[in-house]
Protein backbone atom coordinates (compact mmCIF):
# COMPACT_ATOMS: atom_id res chain seq x y z
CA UNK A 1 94.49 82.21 105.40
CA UNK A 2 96.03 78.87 104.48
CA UNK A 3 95.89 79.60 101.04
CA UNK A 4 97.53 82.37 101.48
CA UNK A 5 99.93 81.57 103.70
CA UNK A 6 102.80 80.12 101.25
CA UNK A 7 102.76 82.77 99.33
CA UNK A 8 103.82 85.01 102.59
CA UNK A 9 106.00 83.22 104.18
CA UNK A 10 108.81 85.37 105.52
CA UNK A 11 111.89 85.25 107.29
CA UNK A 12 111.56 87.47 110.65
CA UNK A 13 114.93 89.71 110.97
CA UNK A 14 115.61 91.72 114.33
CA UNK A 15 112.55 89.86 116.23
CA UNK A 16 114.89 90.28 119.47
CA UNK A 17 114.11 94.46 118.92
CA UNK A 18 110.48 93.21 120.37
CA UNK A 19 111.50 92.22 123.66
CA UNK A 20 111.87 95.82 125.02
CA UNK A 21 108.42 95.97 124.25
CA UNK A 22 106.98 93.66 126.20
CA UNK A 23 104.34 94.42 129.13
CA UNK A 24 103.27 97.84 126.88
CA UNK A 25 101.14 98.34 123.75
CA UNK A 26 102.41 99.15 120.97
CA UNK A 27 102.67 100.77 117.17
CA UNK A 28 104.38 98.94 114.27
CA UNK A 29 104.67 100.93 111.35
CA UNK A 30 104.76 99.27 107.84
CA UNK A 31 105.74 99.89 104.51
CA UNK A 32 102.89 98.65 102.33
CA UNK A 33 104.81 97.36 98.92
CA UNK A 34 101.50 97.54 96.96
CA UNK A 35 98.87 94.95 97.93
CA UNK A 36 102.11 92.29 99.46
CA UNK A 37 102.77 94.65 102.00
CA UNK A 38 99.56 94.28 104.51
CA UNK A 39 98.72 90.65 103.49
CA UNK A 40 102.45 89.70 104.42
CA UNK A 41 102.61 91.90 107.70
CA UNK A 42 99.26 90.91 108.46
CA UNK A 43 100.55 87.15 107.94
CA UNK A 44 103.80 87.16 109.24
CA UNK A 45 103.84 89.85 112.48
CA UNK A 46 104.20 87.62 116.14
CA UNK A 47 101.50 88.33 118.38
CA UNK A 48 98.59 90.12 118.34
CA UNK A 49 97.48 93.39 116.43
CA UNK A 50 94.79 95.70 115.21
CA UNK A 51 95.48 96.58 111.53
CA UNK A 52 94.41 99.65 110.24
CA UNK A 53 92.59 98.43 107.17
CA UNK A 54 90.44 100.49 104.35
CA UNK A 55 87.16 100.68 105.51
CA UNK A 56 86.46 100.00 101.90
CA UNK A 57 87.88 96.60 102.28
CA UNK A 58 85.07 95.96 104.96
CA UNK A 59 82.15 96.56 102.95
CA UNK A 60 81.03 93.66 100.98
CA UNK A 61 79.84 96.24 97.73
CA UNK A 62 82.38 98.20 98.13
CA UNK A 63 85.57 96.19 98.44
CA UNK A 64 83.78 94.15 95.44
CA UNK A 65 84.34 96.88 93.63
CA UNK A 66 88.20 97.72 94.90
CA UNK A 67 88.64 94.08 94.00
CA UNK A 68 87.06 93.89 90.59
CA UNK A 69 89.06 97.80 89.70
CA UNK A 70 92.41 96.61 90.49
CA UNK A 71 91.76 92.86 88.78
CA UNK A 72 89.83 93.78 86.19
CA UNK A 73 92.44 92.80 83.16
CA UNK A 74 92.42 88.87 85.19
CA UNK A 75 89.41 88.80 85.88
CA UNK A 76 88.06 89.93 82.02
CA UNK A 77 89.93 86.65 81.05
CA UNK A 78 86.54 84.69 81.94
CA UNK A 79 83.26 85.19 80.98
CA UNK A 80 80.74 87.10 82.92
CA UNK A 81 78.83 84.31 85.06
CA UNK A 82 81.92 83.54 85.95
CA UNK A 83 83.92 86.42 86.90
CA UNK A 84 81.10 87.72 89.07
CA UNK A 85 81.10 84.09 90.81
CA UNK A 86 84.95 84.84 91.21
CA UNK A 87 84.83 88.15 92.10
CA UNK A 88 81.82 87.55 95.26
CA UNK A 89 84.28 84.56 96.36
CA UNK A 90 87.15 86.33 96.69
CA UNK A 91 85.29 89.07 97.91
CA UNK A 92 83.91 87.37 100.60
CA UNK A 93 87.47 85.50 101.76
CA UNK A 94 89.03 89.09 101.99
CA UNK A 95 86.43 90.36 104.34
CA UNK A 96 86.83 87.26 106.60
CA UNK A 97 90.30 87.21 106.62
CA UNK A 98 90.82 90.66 107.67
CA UNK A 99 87.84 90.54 110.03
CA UNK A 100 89.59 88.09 111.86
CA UNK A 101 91.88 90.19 112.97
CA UNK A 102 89.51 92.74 114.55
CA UNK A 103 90.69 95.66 112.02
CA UNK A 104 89.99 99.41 113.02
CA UNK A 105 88.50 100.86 109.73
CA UNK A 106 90.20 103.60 107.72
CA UNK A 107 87.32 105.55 106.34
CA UNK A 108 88.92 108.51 103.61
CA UNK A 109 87.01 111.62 104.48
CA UNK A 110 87.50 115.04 106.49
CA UNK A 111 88.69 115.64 110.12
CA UNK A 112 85.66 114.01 111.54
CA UNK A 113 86.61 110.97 110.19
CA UNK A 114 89.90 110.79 111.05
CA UNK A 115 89.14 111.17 114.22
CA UNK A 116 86.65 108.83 114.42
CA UNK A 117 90.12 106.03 113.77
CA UNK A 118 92.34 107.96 115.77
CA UNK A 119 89.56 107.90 119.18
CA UNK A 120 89.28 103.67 118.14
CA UNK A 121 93.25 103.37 117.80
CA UNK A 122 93.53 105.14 121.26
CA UNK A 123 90.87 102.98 123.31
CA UNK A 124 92.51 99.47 121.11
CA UNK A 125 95.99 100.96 122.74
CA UNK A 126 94.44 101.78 126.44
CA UNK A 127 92.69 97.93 126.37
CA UNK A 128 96.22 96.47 125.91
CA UNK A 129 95.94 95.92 121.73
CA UNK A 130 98.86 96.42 120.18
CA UNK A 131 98.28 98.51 116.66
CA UNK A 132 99.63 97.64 112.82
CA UNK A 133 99.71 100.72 110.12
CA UNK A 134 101.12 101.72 106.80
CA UNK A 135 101.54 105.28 106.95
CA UNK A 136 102.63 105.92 103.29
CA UNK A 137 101.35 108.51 101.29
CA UNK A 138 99.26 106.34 98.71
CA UNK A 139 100.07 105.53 95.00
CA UNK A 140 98.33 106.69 92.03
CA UNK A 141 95.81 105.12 90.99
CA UNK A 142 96.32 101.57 90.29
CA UNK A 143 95.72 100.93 86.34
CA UNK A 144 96.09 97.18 86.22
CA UNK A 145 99.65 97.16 84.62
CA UNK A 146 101.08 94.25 87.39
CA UNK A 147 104.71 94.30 85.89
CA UNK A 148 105.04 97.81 86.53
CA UNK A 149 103.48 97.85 90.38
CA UNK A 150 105.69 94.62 90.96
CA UNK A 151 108.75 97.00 89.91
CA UNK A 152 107.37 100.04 91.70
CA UNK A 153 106.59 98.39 94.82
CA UNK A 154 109.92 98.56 96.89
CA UNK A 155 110.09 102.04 96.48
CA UNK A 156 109.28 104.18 99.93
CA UNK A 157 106.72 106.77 99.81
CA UNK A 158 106.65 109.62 102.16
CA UNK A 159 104.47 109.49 105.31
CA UNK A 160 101.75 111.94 106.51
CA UNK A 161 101.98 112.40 109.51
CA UNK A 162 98.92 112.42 110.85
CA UNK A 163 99.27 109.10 112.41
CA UNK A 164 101.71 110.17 114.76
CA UNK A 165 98.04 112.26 116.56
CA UNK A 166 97.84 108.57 118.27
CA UNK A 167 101.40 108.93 120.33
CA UNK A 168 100.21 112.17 121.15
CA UNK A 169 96.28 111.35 122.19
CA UNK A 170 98.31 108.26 124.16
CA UNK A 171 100.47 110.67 126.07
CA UNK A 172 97.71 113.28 127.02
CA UNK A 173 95.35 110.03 128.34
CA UNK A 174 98.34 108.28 130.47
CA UNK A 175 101.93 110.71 130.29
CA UNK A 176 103.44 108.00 128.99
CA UNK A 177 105.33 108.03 125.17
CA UNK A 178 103.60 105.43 123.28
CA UNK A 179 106.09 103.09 121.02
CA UNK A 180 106.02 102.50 117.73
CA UNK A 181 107.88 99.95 115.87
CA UNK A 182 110.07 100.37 112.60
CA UNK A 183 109.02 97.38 109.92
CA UNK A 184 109.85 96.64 106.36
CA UNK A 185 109.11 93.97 104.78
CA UNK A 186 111.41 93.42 101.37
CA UNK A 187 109.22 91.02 98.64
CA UNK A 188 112.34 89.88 96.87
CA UNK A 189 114.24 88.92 99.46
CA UNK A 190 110.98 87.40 101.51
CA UNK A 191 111.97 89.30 104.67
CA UNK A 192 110.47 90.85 107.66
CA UNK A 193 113.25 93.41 109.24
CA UNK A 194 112.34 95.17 112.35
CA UNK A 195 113.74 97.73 114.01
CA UNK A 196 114.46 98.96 117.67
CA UNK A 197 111.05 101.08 118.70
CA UNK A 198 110.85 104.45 118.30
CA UNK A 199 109.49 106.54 121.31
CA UNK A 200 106.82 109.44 120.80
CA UNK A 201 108.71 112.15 123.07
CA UNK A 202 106.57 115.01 124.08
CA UNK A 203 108.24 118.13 124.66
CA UNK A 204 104.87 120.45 124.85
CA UNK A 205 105.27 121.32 120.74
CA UNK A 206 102.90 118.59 120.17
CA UNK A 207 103.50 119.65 115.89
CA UNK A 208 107.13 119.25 116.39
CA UNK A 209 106.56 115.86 118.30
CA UNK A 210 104.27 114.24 115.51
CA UNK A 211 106.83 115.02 113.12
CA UNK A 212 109.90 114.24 114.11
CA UNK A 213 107.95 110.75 115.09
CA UNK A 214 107.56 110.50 111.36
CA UNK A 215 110.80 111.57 110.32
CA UNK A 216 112.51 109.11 112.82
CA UNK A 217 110.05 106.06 111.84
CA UNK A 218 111.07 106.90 108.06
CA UNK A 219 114.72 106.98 108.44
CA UNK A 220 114.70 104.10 110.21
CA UNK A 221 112.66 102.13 107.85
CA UNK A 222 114.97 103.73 104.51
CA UNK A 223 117.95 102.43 106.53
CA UNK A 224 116.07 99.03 106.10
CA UNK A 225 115.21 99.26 102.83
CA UNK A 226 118.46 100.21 101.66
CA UNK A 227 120.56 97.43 103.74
């Protein structure tokens, strides 16, 4: 994480919207900015968190792979002793770093997965963890062009909503509205902006609730984005 840690350094705007917060678990939702997003949140965030991280990431073969896909046009510059050499290094630091911080895996599936992270996100909340996700609907698939993902990467994709199940789940296990924080983090002007929280309200349409969650968190984070 030292390494890293220069690179990420960002100035904290609005930390004072966290004292409200205090005492209560909590949600902060993320704009992910390509691959700066989550290592800069993940860096930069006071406190303690769960991230929501790819389970993919996880897996030693697996986030190999997600590693050597989206590098491959670096990592071709060497030859092939030592590309794999660099590849299982960096693999391995990835899978420490972000098991340090006690992730809750993503897995992409169907419903039963996605449960499966929602029923872990609940019981983190319950114990008294506080929660970190990037809700955005994800890019396309990422061809190596670096110039063009560094240009694409402040712009704001929608959100699914689905993530707003875990303000519902809360509220069903304790009738209380769970919290979730507005965050974006801006690359060129190495910021962290956060927002007031944004309470789940139940009203008994649990389909309305979830998304005007989403559609609140969004706005909010645009109105960031576009100060």
């Amino acid at each position: 994480m030292a390494l890293v840690r220069p690179f990420t350094k960002l100035k904290i705007v609005g930390k004072e919207n966290l004292k409200s917060t205090k005492g209560q678990p909590v949600v902060y939702v993320c704009n992910h900015g390509f691959i700066y997003g989550p290592i800069a949140a993940i860096m930069n965030l006071p406190g303690t968190f769960r991230p929501w991280i790819d389970s993919r990431m996880l897996n030693p073969k697996q986030c190999g792979e997600v590693i050597g896909t989206t590098f491959h046009k670096f990592l071709h510059r060497f030859n092939h002793r030592r590309r794999e050499r660099v590849l299982r290094k960096t693999t391995d630091t990835v899978i420490k770093i972000l098991n340090d911080f006690n992730p809750i895996p993503v897995i992409k599936g169907g419903s039963r997965q996605v449960m499966e992270t929602l029923k872990q996100s609940l019981n983190a909340l319950i114990d008294g963890s506080n929660l970190l996700i990037f809700p955005e609907h994800p890019r396309t698939a990422f061809d190596g062009n670096f110039v063009r993902e560094h240009d694409e990467a402040g712009t704001l994709r929608s959100f699914y909503s689905g993530f707003a199940h875990i303000g519902q789940m809360y509220f069903e296990h304790t009738k209380q509205n769970l919290l979730f924080v507005p965050i974006y983090i801006n690359r060129k002007r190495h910021t962290m902006c956060i927002n007031p929280p944004v309470a789940y309200e139940a009203s008994g349409d649990t389909r309305r609730d979830r998304q005007r969650l989403s559609d609140r968190l969004y706005a909010a984070i645009s109105t960031m984005k576009n100060d």
